[in-house]
Protein backbone atom coordinates (compact mmCIF):
# COMPACT_ATOMS: atom_id res chain seq x y z
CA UNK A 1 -18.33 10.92 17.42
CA UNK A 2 -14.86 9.79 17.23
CA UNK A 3 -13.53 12.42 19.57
CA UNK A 4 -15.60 11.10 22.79
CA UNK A 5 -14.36 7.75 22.72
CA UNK A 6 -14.93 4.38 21.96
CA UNK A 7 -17.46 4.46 24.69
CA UNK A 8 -18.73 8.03 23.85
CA UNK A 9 -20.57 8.77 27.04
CA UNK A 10 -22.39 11.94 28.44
CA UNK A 11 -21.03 14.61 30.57
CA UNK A 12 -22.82 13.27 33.64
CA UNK A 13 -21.92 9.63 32.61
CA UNK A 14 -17.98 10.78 32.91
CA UNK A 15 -18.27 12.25 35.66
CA UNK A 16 -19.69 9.32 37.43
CA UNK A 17 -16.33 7.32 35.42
CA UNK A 18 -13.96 9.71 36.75
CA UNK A 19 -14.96 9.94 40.51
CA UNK A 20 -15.39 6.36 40.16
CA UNK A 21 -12.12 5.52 38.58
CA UNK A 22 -10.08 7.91 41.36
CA UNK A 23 -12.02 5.90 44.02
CA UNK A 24 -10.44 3.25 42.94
CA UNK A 25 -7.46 4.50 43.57
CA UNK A 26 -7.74 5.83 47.07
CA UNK A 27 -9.33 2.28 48.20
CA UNK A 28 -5.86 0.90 46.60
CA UNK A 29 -3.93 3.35 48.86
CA UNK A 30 -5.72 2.59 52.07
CA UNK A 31 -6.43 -1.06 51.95
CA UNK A 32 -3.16 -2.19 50.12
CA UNK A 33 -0.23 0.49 50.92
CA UNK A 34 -1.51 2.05 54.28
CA UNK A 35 -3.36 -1.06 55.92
CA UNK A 36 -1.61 -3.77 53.99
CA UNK A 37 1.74 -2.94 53.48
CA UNK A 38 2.79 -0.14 55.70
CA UNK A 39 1.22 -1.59 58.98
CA UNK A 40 0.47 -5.34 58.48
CA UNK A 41 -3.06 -4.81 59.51
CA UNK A 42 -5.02 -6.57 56.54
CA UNK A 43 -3.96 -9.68 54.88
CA UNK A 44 -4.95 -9.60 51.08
CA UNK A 45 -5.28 -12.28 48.65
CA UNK A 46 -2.03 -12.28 46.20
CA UNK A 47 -4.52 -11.59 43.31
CA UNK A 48 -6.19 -8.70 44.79
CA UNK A 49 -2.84 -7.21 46.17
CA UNK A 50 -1.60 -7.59 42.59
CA UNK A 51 -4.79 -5.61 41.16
CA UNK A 52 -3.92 -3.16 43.96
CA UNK A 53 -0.10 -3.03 42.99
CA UNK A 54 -1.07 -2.48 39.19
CA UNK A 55 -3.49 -0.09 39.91
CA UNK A 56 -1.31 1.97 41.32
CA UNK A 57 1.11 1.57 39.11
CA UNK A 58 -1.36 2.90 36.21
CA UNK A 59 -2.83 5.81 38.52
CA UNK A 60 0.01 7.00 40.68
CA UNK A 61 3.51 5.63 39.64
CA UNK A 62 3.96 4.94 43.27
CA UNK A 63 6.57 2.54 44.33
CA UNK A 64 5.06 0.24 47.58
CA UNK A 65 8.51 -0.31 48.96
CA UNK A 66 8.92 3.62 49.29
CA UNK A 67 5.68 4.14 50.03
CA UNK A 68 5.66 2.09 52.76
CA UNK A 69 9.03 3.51 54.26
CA UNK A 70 8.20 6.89 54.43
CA UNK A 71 5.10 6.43 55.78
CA UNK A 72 6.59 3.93 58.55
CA UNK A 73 9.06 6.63 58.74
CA UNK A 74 6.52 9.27 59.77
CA UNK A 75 4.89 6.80 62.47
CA UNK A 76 8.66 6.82 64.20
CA UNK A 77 9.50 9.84 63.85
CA UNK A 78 6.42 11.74 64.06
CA UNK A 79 6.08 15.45 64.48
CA UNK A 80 10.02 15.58 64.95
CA UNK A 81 12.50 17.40 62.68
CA UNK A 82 13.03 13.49 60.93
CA UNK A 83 9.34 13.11 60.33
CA UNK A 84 8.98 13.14 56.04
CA UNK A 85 5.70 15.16 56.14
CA UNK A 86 4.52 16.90 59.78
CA UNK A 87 3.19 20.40 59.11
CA UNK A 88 4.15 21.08 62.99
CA UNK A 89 7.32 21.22 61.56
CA UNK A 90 7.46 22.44 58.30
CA UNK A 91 4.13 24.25 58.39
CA UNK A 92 0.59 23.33 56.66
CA UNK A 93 1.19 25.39 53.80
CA UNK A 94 3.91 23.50 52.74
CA UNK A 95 2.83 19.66 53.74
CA UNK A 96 -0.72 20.99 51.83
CA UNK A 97 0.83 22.11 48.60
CA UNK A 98 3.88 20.12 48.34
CA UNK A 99 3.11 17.08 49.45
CA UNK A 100 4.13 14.92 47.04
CA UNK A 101 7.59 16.71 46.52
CA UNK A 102 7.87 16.08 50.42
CA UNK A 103 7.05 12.11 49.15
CA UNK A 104 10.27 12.37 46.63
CA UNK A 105 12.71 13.94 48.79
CA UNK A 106 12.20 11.27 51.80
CA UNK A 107 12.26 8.50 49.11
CA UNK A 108 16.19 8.13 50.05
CA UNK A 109 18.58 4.64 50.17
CA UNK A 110 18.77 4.63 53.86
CA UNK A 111 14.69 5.22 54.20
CA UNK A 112 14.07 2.63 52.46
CA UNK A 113 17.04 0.31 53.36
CA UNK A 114 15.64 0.81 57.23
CA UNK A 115 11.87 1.01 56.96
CA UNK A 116 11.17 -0.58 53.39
CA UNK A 117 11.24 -4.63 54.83
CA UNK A 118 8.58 -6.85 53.75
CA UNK A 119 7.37 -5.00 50.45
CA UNK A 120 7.33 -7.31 47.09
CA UNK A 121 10.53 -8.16 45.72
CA UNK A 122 9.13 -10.32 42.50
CA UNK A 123 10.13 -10.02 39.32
CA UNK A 124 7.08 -7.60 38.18
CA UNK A 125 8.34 -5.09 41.04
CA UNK A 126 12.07 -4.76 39.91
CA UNK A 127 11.66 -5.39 36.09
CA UNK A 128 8.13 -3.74 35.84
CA UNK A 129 6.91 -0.99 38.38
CA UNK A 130 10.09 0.04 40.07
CA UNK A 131 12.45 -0.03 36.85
CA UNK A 132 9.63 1.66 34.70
CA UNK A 133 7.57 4.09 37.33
CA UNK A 134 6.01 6.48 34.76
CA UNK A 135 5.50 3.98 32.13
CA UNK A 136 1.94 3.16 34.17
CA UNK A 137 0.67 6.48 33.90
CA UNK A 138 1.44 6.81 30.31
CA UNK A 139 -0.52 3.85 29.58
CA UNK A 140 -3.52 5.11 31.49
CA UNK A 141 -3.13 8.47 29.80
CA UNK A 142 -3.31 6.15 26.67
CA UNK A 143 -6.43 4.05 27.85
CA UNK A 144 -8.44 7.41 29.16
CA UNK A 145 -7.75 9.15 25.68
CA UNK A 146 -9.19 6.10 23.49
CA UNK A 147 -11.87 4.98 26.00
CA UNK A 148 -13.35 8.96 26.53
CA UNK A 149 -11.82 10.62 23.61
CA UNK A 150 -11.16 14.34 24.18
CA UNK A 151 -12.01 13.95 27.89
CA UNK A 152 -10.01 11.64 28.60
CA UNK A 153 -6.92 14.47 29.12
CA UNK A 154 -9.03 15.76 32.03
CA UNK A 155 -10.35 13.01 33.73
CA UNK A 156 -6.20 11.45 33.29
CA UNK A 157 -4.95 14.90 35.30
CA UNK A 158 -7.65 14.70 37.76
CA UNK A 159 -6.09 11.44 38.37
CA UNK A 160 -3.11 12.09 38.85
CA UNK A 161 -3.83 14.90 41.10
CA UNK A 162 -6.27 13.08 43.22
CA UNK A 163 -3.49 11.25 45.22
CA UNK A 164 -1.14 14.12 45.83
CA UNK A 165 -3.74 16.28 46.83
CA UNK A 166 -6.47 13.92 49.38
CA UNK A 167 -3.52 11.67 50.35
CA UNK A 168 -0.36 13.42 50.45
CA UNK A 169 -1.93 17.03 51.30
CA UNK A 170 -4.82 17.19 53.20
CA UNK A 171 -4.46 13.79 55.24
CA UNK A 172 -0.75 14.34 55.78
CA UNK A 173 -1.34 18.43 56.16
CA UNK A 174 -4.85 18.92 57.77
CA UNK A 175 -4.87 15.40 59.47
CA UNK A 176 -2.27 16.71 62.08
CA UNK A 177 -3.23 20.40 61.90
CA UNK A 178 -7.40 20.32 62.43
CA UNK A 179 -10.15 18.35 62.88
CA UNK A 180 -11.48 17.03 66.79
CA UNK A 181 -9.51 14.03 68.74
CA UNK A 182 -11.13 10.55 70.16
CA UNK A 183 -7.56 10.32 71.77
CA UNK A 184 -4.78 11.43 73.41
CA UNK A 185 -1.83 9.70 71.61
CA UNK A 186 1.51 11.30 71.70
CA UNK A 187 1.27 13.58 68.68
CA UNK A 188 -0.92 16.07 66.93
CA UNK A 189 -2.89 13.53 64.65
CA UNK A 190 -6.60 14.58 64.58
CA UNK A 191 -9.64 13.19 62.78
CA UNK A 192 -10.58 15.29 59.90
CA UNK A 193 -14.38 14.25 59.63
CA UNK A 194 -16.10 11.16 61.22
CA UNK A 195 -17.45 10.29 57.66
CA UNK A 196 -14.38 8.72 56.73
CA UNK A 197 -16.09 8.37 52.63
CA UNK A 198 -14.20 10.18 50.47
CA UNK A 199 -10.60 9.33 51.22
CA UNK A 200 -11.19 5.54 52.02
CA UNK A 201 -11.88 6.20 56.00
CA UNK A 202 -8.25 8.07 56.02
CA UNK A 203 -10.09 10.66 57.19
CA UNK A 204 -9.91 9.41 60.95
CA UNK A 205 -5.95 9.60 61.37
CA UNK A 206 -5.71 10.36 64.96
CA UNK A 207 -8.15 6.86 65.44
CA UNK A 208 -5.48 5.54 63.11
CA UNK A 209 -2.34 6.74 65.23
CA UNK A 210 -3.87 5.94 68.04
CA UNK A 211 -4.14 2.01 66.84
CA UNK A 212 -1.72 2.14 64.22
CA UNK A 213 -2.34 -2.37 63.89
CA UNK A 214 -5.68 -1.82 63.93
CA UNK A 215 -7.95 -2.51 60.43
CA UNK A 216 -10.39 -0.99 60.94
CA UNK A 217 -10.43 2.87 61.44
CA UNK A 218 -13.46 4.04 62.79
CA UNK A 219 -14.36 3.97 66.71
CA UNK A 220 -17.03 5.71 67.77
CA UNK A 221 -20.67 4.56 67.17
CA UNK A 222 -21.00 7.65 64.68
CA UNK A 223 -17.81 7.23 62.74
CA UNK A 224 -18.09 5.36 59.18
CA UNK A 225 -14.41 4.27 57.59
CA UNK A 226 -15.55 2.94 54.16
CA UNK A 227 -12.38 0.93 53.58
CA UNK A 228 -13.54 -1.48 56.57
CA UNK A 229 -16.68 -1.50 53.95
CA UNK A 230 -14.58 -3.15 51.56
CA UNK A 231 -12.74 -5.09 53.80
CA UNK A 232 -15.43 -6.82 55.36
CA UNK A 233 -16.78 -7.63 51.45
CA UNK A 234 -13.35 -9.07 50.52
CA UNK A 235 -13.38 -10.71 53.68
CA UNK A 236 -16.56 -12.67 52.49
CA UNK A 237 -15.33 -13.93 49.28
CA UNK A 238 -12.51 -14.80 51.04
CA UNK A 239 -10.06 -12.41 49.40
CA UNK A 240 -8.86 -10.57 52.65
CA UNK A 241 -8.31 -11.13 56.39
CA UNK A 242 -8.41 -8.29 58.90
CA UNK A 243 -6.00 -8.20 61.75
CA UNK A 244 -6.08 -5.95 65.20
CA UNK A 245 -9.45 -4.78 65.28
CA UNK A 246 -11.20 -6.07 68.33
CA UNK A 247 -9.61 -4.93 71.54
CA UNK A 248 -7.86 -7.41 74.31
CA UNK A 249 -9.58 -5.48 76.94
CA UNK A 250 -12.76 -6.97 78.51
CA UNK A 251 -15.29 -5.73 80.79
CA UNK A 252 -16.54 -7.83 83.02
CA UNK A 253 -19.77 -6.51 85.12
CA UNK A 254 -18.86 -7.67 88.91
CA UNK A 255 -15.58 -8.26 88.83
CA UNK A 256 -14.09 -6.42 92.16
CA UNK A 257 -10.11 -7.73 92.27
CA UNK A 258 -7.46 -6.07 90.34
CA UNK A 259 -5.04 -8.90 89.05
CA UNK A 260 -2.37 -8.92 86.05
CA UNK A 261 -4.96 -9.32 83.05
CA UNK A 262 -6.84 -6.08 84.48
CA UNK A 263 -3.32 -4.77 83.86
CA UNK A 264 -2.61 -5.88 80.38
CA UNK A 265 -6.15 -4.86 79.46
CA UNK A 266 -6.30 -1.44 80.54
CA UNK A 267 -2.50 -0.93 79.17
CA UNK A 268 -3.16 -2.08 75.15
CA UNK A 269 -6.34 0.11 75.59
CA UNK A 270 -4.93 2.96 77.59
CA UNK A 271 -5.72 5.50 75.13
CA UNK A 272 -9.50 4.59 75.14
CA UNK A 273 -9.34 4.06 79.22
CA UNK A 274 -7.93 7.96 79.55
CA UNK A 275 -10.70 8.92 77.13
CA UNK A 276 -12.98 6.93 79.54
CA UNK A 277 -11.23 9.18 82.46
CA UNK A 278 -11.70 12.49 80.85
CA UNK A 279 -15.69 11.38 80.75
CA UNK A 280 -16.01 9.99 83.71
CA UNK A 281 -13.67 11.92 85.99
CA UNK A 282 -12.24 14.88 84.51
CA UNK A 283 -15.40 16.56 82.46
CA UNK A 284 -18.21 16.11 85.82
CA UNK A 285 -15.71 17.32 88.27
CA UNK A 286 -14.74 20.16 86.54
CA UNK A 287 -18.38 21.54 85.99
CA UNK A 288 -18.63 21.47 89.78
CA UNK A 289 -15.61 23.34 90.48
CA UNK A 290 -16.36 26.25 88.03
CA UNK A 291 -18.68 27.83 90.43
CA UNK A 292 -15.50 27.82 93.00
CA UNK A 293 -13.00 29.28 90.44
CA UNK A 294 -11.54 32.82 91.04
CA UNK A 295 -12.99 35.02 88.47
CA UNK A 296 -9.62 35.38 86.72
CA UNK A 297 -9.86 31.56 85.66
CA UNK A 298 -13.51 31.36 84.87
CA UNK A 299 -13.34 32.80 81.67
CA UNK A 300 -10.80 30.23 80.58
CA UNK A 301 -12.93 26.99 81.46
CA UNK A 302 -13.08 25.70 77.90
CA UNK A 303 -9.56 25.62 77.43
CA UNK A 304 -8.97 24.25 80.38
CA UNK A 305 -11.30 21.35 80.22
CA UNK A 306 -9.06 20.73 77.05
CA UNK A 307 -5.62 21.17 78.81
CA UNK A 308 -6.55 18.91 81.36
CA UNK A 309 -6.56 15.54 79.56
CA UNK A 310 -4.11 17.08 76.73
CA UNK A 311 -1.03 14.84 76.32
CA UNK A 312 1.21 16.18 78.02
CA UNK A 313 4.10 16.78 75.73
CA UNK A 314 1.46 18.87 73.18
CA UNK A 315 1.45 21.10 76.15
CA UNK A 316 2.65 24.61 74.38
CA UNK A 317 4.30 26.63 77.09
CA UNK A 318 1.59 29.49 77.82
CA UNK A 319 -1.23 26.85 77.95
CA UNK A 320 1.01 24.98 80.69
CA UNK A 321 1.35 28.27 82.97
CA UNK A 322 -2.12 29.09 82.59
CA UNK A 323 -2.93 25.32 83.47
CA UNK A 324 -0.38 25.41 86.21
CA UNK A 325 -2.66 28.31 87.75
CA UNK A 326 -5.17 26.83 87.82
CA UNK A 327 -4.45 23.69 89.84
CA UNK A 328 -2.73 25.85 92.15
CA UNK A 329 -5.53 27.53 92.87
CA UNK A 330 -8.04 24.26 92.81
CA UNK A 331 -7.12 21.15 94.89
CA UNK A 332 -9.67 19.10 93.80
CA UNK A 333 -8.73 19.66 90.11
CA UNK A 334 -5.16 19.11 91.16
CA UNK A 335 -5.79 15.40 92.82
CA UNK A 336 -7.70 14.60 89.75
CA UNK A 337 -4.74 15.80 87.19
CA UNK A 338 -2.17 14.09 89.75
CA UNK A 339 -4.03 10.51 89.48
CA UNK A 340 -4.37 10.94 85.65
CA UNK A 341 -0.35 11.35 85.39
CA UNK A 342 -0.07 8.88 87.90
CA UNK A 343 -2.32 6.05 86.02
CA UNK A 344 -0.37 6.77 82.59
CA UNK A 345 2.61 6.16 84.05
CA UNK A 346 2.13 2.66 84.29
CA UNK A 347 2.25 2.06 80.90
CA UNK A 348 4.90 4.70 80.44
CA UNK A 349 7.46 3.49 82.74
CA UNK A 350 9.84 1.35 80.82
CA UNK A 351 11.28 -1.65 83.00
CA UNK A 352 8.66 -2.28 85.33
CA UNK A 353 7.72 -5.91 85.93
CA UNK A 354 4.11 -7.17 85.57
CA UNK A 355 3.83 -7.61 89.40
CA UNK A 356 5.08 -4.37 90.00
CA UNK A 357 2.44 -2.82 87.45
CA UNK A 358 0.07 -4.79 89.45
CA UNK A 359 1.09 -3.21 93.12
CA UNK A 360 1.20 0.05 91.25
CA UNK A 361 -2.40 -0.43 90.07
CA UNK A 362 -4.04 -1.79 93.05
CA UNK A 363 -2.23 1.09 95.25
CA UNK A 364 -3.88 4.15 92.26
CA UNK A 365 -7.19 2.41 93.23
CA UNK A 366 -6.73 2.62 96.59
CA UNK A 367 -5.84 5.94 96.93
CA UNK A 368 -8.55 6.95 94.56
CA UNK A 369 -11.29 5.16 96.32
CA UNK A 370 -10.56 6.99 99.37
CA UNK A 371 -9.79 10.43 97.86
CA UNK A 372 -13.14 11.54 98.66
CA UNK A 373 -14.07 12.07 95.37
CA UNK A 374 -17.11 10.56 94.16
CA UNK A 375 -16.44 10.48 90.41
CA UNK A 376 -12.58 8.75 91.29
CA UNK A 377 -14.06 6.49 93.47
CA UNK A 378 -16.54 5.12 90.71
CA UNK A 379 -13.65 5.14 88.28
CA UNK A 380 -11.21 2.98 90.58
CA UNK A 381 -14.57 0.55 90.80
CA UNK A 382 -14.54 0.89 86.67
CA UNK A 383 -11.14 -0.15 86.46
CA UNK A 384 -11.04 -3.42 88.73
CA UNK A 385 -13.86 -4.83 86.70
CA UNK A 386 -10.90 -4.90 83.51
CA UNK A 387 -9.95 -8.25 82.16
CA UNK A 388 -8.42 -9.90 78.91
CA UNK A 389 -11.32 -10.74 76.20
CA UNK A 390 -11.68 -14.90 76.77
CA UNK A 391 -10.49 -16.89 73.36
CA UNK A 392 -13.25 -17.56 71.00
């Protein structure tokens, strides 16, 4: 029949078309504005970038330069009142439901003057996307209605609500509101679902602010980002190269003396060593003090073993009075919070020479080897054995 299309397809069969048409869209977003553009991450092939650009054009009327700002924007200025889109801030209500409004009103000159460097500038860009934004989505309004007839008005809006809802809602609203955390970084990203499938592997943002260079999204065994999918299948037919994803850190089994590459290794991976410290130090100790906690602490165990390696500055002020009670009353838990502090600020204090790092480092091993702690000890032992990765 003439109203379902030239292509006149079943109800199942554009269903299929739709999901797989908005797919297409989110592996655009990912791979080409967040990965690509926004953090440098992912070379792409100019033809494939270009299919990426269009796309985007067609499904989104999204601008890469502006794109790119805000969302650079948001990495500098996270969860402060200058951040384009934190719900700390402006609540998840808001970032949920309005987040592509939130998009528009950050879109300003000095944004994009500031953060918008190294987007296309061709003659497509200024004359084409930019100067006509919502002449894309017309067309593909166009396109849906003679390819699927009828449906094609519903499978257009969902669409053009896919992006403002996944993208600019629940990654940018529920990514920094709930979900569990590999790391400690310095604000409230958290990974929505391991399974990163069905935004493009966006789904693991506090990975992703963690290692904001990094391609490739996932790091735990159990974690799946499909974009590196793709990636790695561009990457055979030579249309993409990935950039940041293997750590500099290497450890080598053996190796007893600290020296300036255990430095720089355990510093560009010191979110993953303090993860390694919570495991290995923080979590065994504090089962064996419970039994020696006064009975008015007890009851709060699981939120301390949480406040404990919590960065510090995500520290509301009730959690850091009950936390502060606690170590008072515990000196065992107290050495082991003290030499936490004390490791990050290596890495934290600006200024300090490599040698001085160096003296700083071998002196926290010291110190923790003879602490008297067995779990410390092994952990000082952990850390000499640090190293940079040798060149292929």
């Amino acid at each position: 029949m003439w109203y379902n299309g030239l292509l006149d397809l079943s109800v199942m069969q554009l269903i299929l078309v739709a999901l797989g048409l908005t797919h297409i869209t989110i592996i655009s977003v990912t791979l080409y504005l967040h990965r690509h553009s926004a953090h440098n991450s992912l070379d792409l092939h100019p033809v494939l970038a270009h299919f990426f650009r269009f796309w985007l054009w067609l499904t989104t009327a999204q601008n890469t330069k502006q794109w790119t700002a805000i969302h650079r924007k948001h990495h500098a200025k996270c969860e402060t009142e200058e951040d384009p889109h934190s719900p700390v801030v402006l609540g998840i209500r808001k970032v949920l439901f309005e987040g592509a409004e939130l998009y528009d009103q950050a879109g300003t000159p000095e944004t994009l003057e500031r953060y918008g460097q190294r987007t296309p500038e061709d003659w497509v860009e200024n004359k084409v996307y930019s100067r006509y934004r919502m002449l894309g989505i017309q067309l593909m309004a166009v396109i849906d209605l003679l390819l699927f007839g009828v449906h094609g008005i519903w499978i257009w809006a969902v669409q053009m609500m896919w992006i403002p809802v996944w993208a600019a809602g629940v990654v940018n609203g529920i990514g920094h509101f709930m979900g569990y955390r590999n790391f400690e970084c310095a604000d409230n990203a958290r990974n929505i679902s391991p399974w990163g499938i069905l935004i493009g592997g966006e789904e693991l943002h506090n990975n992703h602010h963690t290692y904001p260079n990094s391609s490739k999204l996932s790091r735990r065994w159990y974690e799946v980002d499909i974009g590196w999918g793709y990636i790695r299948l561009f990457q055979f037919f030579g249309l993409a190269k990935p950039k940041g994803f293997k750590p500099i850190a290497h450890y080598v089994p053996g190796k007893q003396e600290v020296d300036v590459e255990t430095v720089q290794a355990i510093t560009n991976s010191r979110f993953d060593i303090m993860r390694q410290y919570r495991k290995r130090v923080m979590e065994p100790v504090l089962r064996q003090q419970k039994a020696l906690m006064d009975e008015e602490i007890r009851p709060r165990y699981r939120s301390l073993k949480r406040l404990l390696s919590r960065e510090v500055t995500l520290i509301k002020p009730k959690e850091k009075e009950h936390l502060e009670t606690a170590l008072e009353s515990n000196a065992v838990l107290r050495q082991i919070y003290e030499k936490s502090n004390e490791l990050q600020a290596l890495w934290r204090r600006r200024g300090l020479k490599p040698q001085e790092k160096l003296q700083a480092l071998m002196e926290w091993c010291r110190e923790a080897e003879a602490s008297g702690i067995r779990y410390l000890e092994d952990f000082a032992a952990h850390l000499r054995a640090y190293s940079l990765r040798p060149s292929p």
